[in-house]
Protein backbone atom coordinates (compact mmCIF):
# COMPACT_ATOMS: atom_id res chain seq x y z
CA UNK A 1 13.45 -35.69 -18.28
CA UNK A 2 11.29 -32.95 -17.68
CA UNK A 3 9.92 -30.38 -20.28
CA UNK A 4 10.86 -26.58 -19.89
CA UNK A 5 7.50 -24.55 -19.95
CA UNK A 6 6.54 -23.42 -23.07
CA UNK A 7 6.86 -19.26 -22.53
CA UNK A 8 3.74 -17.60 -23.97
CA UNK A 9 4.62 -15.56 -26.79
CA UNK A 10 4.87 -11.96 -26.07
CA UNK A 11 5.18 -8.73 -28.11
CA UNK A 12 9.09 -9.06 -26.96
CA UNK A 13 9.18 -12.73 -28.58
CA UNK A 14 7.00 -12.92 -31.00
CA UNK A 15 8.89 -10.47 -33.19
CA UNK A 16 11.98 -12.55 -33.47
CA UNK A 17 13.11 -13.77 -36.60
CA UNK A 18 13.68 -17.44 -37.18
CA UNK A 19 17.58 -16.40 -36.81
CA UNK A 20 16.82 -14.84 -33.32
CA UNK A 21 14.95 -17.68 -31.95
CA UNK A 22 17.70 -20.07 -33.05
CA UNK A 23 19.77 -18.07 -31.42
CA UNK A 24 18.24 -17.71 -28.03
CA UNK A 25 17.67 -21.88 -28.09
CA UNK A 26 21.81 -21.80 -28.04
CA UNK A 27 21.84 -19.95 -24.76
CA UNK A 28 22.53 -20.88 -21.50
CA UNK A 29 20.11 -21.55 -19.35
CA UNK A 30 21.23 -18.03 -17.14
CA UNK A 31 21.70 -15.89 -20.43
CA UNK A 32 18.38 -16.90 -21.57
CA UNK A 33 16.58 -16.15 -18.53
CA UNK A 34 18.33 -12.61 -18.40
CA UNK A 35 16.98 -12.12 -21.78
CA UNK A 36 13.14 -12.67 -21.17
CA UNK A 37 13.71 -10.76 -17.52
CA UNK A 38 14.67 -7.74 -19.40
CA UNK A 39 11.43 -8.13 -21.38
CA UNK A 40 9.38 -8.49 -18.34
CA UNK A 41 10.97 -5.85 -16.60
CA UNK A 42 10.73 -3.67 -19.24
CA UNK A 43 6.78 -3.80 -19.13
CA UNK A 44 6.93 -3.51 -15.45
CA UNK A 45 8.95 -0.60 -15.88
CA UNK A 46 6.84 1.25 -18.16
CA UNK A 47 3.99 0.92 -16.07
CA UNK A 48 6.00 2.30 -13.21
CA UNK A 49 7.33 5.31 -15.07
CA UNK A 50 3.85 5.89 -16.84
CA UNK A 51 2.20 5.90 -13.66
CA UNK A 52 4.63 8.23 -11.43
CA UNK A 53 4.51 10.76 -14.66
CA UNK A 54 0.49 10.77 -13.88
CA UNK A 55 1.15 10.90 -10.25
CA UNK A 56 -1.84 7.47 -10.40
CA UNK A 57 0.16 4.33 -10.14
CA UNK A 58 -1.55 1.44 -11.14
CA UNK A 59 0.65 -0.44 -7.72
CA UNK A 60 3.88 -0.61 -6.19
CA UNK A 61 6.89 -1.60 -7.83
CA UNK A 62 6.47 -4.95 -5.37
CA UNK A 63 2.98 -5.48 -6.51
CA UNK A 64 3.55 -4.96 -10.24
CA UNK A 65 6.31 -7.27 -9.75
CA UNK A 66 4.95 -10.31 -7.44
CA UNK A 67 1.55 -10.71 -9.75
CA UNK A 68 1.35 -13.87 -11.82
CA UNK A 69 1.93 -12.90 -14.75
CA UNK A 70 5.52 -12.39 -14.10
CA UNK A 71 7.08 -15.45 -14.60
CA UNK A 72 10.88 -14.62 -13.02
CA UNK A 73 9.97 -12.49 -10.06
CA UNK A 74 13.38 -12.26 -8.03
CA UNK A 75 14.89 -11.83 -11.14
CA UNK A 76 13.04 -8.78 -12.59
CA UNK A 77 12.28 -7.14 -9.22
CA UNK A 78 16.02 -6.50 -8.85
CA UNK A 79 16.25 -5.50 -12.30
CA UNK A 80 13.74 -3.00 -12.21
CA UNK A 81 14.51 -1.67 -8.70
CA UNK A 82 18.48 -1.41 -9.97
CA UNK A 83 17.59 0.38 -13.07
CA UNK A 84 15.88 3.29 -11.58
CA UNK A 85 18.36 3.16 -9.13
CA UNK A 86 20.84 4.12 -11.90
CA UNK A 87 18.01 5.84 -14.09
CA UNK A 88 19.49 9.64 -14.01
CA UNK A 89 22.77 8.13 -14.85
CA UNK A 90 21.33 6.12 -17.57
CA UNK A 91 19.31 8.96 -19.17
CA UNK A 92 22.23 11.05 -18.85
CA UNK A 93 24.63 8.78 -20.53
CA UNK A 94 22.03 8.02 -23.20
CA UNK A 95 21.34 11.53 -24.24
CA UNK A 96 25.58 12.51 -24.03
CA UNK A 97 25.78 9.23 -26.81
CA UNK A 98 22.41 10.23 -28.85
CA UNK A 99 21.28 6.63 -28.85
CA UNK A 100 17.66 7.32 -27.56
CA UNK A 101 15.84 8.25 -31.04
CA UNK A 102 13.56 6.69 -33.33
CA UNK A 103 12.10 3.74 -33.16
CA UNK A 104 14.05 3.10 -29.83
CA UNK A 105 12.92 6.34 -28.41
CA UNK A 106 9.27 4.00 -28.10
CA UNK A 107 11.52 0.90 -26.72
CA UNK A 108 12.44 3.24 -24.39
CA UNK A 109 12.21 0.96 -20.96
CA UNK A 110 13.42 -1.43 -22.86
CA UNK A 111 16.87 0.15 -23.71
CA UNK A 112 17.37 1.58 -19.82
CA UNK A 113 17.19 -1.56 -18.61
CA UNK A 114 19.97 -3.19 -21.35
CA UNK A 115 21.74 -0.25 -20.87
CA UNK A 116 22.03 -1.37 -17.19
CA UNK A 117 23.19 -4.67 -17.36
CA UNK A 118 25.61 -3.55 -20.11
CA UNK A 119 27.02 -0.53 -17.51
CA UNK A 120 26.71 -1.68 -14.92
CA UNK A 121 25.08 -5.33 -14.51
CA UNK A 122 25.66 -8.65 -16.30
CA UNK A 123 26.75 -9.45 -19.74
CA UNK A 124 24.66 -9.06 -22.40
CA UNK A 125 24.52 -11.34 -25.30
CA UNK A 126 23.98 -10.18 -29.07
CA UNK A 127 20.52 -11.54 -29.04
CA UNK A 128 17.41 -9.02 -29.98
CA UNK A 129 17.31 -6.28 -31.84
CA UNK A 130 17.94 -3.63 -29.10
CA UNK A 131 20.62 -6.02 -27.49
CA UNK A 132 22.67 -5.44 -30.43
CA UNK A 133 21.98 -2.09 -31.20
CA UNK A 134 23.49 -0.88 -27.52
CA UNK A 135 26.20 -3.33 -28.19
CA UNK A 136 27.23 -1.68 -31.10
CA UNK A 137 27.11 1.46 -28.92
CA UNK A 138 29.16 0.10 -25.95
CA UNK A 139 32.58 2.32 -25.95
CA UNK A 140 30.19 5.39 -26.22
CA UNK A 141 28.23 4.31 -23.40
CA UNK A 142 30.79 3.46 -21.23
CA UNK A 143 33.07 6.89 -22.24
CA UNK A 144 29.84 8.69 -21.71
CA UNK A 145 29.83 7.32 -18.10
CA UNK A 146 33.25 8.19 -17.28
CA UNK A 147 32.88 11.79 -18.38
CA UNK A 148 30.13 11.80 -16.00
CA UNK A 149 31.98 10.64 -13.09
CA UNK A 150 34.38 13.68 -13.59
CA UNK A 151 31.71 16.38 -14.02
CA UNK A 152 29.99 15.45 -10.95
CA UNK A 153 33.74 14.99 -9.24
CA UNK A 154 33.08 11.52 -7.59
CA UNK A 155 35.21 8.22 -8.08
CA UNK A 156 33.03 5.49 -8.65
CA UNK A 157 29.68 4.75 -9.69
CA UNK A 158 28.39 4.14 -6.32
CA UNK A 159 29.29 7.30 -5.04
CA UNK A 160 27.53 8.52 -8.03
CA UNK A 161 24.31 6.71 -6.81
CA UNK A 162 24.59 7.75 -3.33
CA UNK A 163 24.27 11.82 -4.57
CA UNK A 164 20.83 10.85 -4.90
CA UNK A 165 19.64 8.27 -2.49
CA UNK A 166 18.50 8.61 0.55
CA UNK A 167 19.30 6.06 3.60
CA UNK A 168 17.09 2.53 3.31
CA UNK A 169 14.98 2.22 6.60
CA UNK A 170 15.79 -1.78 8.34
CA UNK A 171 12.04 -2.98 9.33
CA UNK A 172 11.39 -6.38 10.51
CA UNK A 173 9.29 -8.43 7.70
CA UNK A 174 5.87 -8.41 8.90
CA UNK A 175 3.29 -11.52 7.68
CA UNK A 176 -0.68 -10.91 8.01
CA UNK A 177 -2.01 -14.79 8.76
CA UNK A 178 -5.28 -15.17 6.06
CA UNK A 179 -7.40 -16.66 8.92
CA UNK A 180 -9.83 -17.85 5.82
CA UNK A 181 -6.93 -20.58 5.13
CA UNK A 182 -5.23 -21.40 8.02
CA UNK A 183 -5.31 -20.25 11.81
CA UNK A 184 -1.70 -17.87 12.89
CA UNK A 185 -0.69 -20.71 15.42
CA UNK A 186 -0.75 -23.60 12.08
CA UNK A 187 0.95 -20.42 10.22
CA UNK A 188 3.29 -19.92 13.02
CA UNK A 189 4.69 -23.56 13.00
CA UNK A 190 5.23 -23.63 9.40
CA UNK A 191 7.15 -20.43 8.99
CA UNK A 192 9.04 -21.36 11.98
CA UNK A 193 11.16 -23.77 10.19
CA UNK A 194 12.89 -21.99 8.37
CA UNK A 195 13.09 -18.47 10.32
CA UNK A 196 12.94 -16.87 13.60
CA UNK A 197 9.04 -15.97 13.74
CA UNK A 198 6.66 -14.40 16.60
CA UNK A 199 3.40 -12.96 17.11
CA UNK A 200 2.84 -9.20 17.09
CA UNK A 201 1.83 -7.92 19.87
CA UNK A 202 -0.68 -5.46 18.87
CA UNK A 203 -2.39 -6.87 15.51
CA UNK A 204 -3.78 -10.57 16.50
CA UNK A 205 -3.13 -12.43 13.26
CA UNK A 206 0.29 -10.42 12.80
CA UNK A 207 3.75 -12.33 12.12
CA UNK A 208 7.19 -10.79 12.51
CA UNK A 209 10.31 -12.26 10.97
CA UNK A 210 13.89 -11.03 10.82
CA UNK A 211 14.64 -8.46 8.02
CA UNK A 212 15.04 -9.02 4.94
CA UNK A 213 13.53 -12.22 4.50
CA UNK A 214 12.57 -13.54 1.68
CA UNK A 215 9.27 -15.29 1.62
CA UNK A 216 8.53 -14.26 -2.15
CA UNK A 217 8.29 -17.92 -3.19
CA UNK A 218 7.29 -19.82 0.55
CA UNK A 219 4.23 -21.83 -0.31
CA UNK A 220 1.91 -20.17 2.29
CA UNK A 221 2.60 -16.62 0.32
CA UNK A 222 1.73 -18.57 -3.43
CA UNK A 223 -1.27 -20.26 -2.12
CA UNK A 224 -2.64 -17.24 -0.45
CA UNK A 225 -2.27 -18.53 3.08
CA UNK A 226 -0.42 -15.49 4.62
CA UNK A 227 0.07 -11.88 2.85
CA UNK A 228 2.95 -9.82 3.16
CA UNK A 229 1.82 -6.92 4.46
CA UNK A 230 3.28 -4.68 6.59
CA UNK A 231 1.95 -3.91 10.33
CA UNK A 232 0.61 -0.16 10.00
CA UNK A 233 -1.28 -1.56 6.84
CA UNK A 234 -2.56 -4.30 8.86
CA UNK A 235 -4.06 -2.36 11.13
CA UNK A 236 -5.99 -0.04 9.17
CA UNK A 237 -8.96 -3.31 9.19
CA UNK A 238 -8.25 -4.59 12.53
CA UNK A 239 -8.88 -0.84 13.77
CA UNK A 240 -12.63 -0.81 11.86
CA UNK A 241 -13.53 -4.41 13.25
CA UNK A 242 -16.60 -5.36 11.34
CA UNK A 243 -18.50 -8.24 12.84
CA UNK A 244 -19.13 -11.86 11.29
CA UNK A 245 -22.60 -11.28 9.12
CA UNK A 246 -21.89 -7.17 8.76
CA UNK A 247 -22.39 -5.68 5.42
CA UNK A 248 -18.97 -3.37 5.05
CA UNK A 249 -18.10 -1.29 2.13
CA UNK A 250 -14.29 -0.80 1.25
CA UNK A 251 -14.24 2.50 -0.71
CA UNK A 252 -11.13 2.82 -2.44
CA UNK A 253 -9.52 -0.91 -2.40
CA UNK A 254 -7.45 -2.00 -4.91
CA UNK A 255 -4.78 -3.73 -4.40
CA UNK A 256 -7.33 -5.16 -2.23
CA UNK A 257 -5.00 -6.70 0.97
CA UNK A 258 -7.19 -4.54 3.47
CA UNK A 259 -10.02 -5.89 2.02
CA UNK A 260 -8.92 -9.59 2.00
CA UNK A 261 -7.69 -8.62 5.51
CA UNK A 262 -11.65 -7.76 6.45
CA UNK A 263 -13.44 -10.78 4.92
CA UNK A 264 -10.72 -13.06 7.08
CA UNK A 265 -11.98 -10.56 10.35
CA UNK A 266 -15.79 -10.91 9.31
CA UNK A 267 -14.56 -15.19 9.04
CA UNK A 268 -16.00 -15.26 5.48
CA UNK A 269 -19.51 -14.34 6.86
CA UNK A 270 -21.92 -10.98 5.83
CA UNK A 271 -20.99 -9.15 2.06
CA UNK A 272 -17.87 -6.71 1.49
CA UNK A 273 -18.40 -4.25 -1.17
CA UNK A 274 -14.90 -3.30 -2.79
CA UNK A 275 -15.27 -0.32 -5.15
CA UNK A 276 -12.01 0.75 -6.96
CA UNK A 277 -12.72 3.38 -9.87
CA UNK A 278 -8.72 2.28 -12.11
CA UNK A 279 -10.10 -0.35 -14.50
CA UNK A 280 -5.90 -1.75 -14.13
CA UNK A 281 -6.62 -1.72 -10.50
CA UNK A 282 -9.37 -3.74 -10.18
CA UNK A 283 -7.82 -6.30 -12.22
CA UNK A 284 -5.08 -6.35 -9.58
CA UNK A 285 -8.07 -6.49 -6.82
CA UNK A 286 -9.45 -9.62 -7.99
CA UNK A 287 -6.26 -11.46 -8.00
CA UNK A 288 -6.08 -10.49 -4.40
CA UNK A 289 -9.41 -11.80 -3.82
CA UNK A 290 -8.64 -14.49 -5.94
CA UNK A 291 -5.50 -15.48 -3.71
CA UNK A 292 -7.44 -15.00 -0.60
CA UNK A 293 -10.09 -17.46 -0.93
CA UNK A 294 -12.59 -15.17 0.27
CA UNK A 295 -16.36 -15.60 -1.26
CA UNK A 296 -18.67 -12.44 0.43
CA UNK A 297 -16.48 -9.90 -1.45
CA UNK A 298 -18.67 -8.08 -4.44
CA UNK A 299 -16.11 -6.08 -6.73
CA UNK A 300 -17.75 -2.45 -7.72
CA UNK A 301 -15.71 -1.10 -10.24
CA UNK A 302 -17.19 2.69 -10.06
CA UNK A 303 -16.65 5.65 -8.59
CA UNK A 304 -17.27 5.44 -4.73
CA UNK A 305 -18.62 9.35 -4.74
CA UNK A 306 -21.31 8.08 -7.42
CA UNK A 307 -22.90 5.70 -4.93
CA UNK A 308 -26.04 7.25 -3.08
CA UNK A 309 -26.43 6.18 0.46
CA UNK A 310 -29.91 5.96 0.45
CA UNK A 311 -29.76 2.93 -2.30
CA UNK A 312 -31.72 -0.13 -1.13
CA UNK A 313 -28.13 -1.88 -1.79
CA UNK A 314 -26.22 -0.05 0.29
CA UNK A 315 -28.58 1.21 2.95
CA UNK A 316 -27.66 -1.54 5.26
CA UNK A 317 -23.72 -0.97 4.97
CA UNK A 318 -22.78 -0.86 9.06
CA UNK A 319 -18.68 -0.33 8.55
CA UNK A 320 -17.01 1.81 5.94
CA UNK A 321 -13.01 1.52 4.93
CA UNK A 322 -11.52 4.58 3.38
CA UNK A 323 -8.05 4.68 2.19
CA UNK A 324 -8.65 6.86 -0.35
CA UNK A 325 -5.44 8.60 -3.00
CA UNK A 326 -2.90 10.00 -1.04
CA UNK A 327 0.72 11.41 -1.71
CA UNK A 328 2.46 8.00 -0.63
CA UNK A 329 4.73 9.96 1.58
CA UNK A 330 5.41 7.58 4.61
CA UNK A 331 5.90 4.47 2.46
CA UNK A 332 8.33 5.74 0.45
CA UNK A 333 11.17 3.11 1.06
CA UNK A 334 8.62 0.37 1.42
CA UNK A 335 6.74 1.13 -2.09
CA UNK A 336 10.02 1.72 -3.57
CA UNK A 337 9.10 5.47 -4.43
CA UNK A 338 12.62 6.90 -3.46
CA UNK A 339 13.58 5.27 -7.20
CA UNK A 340 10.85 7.11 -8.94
CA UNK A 341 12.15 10.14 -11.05
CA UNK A 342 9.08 12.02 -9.19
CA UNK A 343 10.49 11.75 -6.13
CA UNK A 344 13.93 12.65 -7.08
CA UNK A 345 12.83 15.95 -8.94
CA UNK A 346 10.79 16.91 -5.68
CA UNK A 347 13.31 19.55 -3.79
CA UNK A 348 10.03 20.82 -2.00
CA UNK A 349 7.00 19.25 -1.37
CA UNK A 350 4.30 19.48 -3.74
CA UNK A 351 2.04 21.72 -2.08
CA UNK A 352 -0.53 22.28 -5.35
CA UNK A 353 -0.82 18.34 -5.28
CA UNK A 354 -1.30 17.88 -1.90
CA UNK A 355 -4.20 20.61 -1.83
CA UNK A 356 -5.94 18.63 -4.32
CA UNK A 357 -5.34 15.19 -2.95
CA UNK A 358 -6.79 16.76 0.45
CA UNK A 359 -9.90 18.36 -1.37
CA UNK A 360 -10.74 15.10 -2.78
CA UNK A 361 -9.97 12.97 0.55
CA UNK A 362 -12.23 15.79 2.55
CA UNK A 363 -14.91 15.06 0.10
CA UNK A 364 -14.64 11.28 0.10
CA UNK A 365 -14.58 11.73 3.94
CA UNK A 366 -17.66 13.42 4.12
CA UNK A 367 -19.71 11.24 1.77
CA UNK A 368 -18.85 7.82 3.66
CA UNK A 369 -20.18 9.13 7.09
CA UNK A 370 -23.29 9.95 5.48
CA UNK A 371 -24.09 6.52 4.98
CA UNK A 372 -27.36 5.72 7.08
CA UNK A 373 -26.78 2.36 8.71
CA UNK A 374 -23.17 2.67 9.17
CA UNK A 375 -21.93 2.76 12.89
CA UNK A 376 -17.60 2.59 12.06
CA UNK A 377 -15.58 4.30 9.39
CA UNK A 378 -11.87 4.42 9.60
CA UNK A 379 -10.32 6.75 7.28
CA UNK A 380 -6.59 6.23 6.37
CA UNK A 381 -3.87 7.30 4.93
CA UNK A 382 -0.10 6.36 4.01
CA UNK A 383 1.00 9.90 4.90
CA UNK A 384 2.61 11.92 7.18
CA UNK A 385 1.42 15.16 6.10
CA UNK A 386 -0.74 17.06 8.23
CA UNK A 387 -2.93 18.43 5.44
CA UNK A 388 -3.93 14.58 4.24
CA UNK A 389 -4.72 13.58 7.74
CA UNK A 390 -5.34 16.27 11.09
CA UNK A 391 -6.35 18.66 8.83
CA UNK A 392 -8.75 16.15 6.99
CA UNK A 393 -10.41 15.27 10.12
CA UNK A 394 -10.90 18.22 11.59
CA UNK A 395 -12.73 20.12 8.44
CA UNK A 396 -15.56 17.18 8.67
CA UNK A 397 -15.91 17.11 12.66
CA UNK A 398 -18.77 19.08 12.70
CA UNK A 399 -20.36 17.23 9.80
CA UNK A 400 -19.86 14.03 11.42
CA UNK A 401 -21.29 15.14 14.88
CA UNK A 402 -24.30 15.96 12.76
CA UNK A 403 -24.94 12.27 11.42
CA UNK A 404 -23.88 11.40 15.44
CA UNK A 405 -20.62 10.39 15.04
CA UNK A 406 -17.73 11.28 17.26
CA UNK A 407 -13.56 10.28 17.52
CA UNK A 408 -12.57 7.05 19.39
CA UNK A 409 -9.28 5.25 19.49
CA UNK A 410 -7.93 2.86 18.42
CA UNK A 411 -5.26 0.92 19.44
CA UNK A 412 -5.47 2.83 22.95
CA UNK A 413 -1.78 1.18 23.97
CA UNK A 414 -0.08 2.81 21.17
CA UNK A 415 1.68 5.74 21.77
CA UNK A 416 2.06 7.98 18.89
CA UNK A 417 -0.91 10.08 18.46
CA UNK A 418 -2.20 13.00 15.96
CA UNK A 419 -0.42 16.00 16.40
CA UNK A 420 -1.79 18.21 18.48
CA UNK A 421 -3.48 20.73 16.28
CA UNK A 422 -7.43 20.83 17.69
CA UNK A 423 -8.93 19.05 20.60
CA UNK A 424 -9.39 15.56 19.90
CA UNK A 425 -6.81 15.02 18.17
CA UNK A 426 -5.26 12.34 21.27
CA UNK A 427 -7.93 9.90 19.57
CA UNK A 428 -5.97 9.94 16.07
CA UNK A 429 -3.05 7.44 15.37
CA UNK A 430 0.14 8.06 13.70
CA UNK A 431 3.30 5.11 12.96
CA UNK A 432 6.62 6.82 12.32
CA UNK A 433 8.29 6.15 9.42
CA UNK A 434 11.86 6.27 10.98
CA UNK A 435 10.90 4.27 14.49
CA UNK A 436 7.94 1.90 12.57
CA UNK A 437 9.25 1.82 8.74
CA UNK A 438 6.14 2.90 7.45
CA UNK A 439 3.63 6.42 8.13
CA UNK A 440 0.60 5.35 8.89
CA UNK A 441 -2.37 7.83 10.01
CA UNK A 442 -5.73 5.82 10.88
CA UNK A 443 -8.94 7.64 12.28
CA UNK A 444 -11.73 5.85 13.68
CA UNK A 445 -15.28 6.96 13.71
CA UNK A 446 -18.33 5.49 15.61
CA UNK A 447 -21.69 6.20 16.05
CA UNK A 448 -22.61 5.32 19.61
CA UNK A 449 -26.43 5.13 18.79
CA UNK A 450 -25.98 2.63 16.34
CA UNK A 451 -23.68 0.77 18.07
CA UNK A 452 -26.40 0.27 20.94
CA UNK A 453 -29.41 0.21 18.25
CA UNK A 454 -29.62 -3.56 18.40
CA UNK A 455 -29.34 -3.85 22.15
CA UNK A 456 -31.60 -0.90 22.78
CA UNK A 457 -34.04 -2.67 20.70
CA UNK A 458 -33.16 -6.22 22.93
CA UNK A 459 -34.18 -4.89 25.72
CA UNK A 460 -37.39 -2.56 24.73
CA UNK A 461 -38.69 -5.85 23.67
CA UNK A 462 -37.71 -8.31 26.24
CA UNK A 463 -39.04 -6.10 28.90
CA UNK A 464 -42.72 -4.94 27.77
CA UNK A 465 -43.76 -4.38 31.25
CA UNK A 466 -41.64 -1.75 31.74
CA UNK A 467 -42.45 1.89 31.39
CA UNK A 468 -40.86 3.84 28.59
CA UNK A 469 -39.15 5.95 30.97
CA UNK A 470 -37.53 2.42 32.72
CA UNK A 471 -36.31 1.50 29.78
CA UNK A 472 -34.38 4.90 28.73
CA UNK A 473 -32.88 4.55 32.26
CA UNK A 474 -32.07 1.36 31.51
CA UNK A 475 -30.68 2.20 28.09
CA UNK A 476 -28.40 4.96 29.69
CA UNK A 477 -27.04 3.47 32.28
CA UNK A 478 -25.68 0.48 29.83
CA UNK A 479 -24.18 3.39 27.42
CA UNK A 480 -22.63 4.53 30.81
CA UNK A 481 -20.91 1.51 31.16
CA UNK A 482 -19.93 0.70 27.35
CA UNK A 483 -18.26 4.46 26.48
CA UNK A 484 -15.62 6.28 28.08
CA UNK A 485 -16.67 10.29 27.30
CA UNK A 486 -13.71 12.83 26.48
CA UNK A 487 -13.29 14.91 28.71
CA UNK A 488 -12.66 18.19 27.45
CA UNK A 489 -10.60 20.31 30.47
CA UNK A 490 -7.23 21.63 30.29
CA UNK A 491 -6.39 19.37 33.19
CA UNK A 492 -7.24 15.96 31.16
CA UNK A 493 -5.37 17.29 28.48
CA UNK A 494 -2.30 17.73 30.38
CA UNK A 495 -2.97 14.14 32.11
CA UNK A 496 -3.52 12.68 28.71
CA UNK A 497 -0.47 14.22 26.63
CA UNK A 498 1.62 12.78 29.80
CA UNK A 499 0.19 9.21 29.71
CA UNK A 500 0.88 9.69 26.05
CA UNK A 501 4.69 10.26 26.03
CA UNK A 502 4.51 12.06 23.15
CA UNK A 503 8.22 12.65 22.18
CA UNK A 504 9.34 16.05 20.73
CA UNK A 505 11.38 14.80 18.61
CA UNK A 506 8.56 13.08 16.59
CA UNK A 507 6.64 15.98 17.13
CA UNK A 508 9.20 18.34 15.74
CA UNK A 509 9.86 15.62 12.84
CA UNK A 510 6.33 15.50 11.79
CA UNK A 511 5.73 19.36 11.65
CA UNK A 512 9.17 19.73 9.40
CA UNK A 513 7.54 17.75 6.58
């Protein structure tokens, strides 16, 4: 017969009296699990609420959740997520009974989520000292809850929640193949067992699967061979394409998928600088790394503003990702951010926030394009406010026209664009949170002398006979044929926006934010 893991002891456990432990040896094998979930959620928890109070979360609710060091991941995900599902109702039954003092007022994740299970979840047995401290306090709890339900003049509990909530968005599960470990067809066959899979037609090493699926604990998501990652994510990378032996710098990347996502791109070949400034972040970006497999990724835990682009270390840096801070607001239902009190107590938007996430982002903006060698920077953003993204792009055009850089598109075949604020703005792209599940914006810089530097140099050399005036002819005519110019007329406008398709209903829903 096999032995049970021994659990490592934890603040939780290892203040149990002898008594305790006995007692927690004579549960089942369900009630004991439901015990140590509600200490791991509880520290999961606190993180969550800690960080959405600082408006800095150390990660999702997901990624806090799936990370090794969480032993029973289905099992405290859905504790978590139901908890501050039923938070406001917790906190308001707790503070009707006058439970939450003293030293529980410091336990206090720890007594939300018993509170749940004893409200509204699973049974809770008399073992730990909080356990039977709220069971002492059961009859208050639950008389507190029903003179809630008549205040707010609803029947149940549900329609309690619902006052609250806003509707979940269905979006197929999306799968990002880690190239480094296995190739998407090998992926495809595996995954096909199981479920319905097929490739994504616009991001190469893309899988989509029915939603809802659970691939938590499938052994190509433990071993690192595919990431779930959703498709706007995925194609933040896939829009910067660095090349096999490129040096790349990934500004702000914790929790480090894009960047896993770009060594797999560059095949393990050429150096990846991640810099992520959160100490708790970076810890989260080398398990990513760690899972990935990849070996050209250097981890720079500093400030990305603080590096000079004229360092000898950096001055050869062709491709810059930034995704720096930004309000979060077009993955709300796929970060879980609807159950944050935050987002709850936010009638309006936040405009004071958003002006200084913008004032940072502008800044961050302007400091990667004035990196020397570098030829591509995508900047990117989880947001579908105008202020984190148009407006952020067009405050540094002129900036970046100085250093030679100029908008092109990527993705040409998609069809939702940047709003149409300033001329140019056809080469931006947006996702739409209600038709793609998640809102994406992704920018895409290039610097069309660089891009040719190595060929212009190809041919000067191969060709010494020629004059220097043959080989600038030479060297314009192949830029002829490489870039397709914007045309700036009020008749290719009115061509493009029609090629576009740009629906005014998106239009009108993006403005309303």
């Amino acid at each position: 017969m096999a032995r049970a893991k021994k659990m490592k002891p934890t603040r939780a456990t290892s203040t149990l009296g002898p008594a305790d432990k006995l007692e927690i040896k004579r549960l089942s094998n369900a009630e004991r699990s439901a015990y140590f979930s509600r200490r791991e959620a509880a520290k999961v928890l606190r993180s969550v609420l800690e960080g959405d109070a600082r408006r800095r979360a150390v990660g999702s609710i997901k990624s806090l959740v799936f990370r090794p060091a969480i032993r029973n991941k289905k099992g405290t995900f859905a504790l978590v997520c139901q908890t501050l599902k039923h938070l406001a109702i917790i906190k308001n039954v707790l503070e009707a009974s006058s439970i939450l003092k003293g030293k529980w007022k410091r336990q206090a994740e720890l007594i939300f989520i018993i509170t749940y299970d004893i409200l509204f979840g699973q049974a809770v047995s008399p073992v730990g000292d909080a356990e039977k401290f709220l069971m002492q306090w059961k009859d208050a709890l639950q008389l507190a809850l029903a003179r809630l339900l008549v205040k707010e003049k609803v029947k149940t509990v549900e329609d309690l929640v619902n006052l609250n909530q806003i509707p979940e968005v269905s979006k197929p599960r999306y799968v990002r193949v880690n190239t480094l470990k296995i190739d998407v067809d090998s992926a495809l066959l595996e995954l096909g067992r199981q479920n319905m899979v097929q490739k994504d037609d616009v991001v190469p090493d893309l899988l989509i699967l029915p939603p809802a699926t659970d691939l938590h604990n499938h052994p190509l998501v433990i071993n690192g061979s595919v990431f779930l990652q959703g498709k706007a994510s995925s194609m933040v990378a896939t829009a910067l394409d660095p090349k096999p032996g490129w040096e790349v710098l990934d500004a702000c990347a914790a929790p480090g998928n894009k960047t896993a996502h770009l060594a797999a791109l560059m095949r393990g070949k050429g150096r990846i600088i991640a810099c992520e400034l959160n100490k708790e972040r970076v810890k989260r970006l080398k398990e990513t790394i760690k899972l990935s497999g990849a070996s050209n990724i250097k981890v720079l835990n500093g400030d990305f503003l603080n590096i000079n682009p004229k360092d000898p270390s950096v001055s050869t840096i062709r491709a810059i990702l930034l995704d720096p801070s930004c309000s979060g607001s077009g993955t709300v239902s796929v970060r879980l951010d609807n159950l944050l009190p935050s987002y709850a107590a936010a009638d309006v938007k936040d405009t004071e926030r958003l002006n200084k996430l913008a004032a940072f982002q502008k800044k961050a903006l302007a400091h990667a394009l004035s990196f020397p060698a570098a030829e591509r920077v995508v900047y990117s953003t989880c947001s579908i406010h105008q202020i984190e993204n148009e407006d952020v792009i067009e405050s540094v055009l002129p900036l970046a026209a100085s250093y030679g850089f100029q908008l092109a598109t990527p993705f040409p075949q998609w069809q939702l664009r940047g709003l149409p604020v300033f001329q140019g703005s056809q080469h931006l792209l947006r996702t739409d949170p209600a038709e793609d599940g998640e809102g994406f914006f992704i920018a895409l810089f290039t610097k069309e002398d660089r891009i040719n530097h190595f060929e212009k140099q190809a041919i000067c050399n191969t060709s010494e006979a020629l004059s220097r005036e043959n080989c600038s002819d030479q060297l314009l005519n192949r830029k002829k044929r490489c870039v397709i110019p914007y045309v700036g007329t009020r008749l290719f406008q009115i061509w493009l926006h029609g090629k576009q398709d740009w629906p005014q209903k998106n239009q009108k829903h993006f403005q309303n934010k």
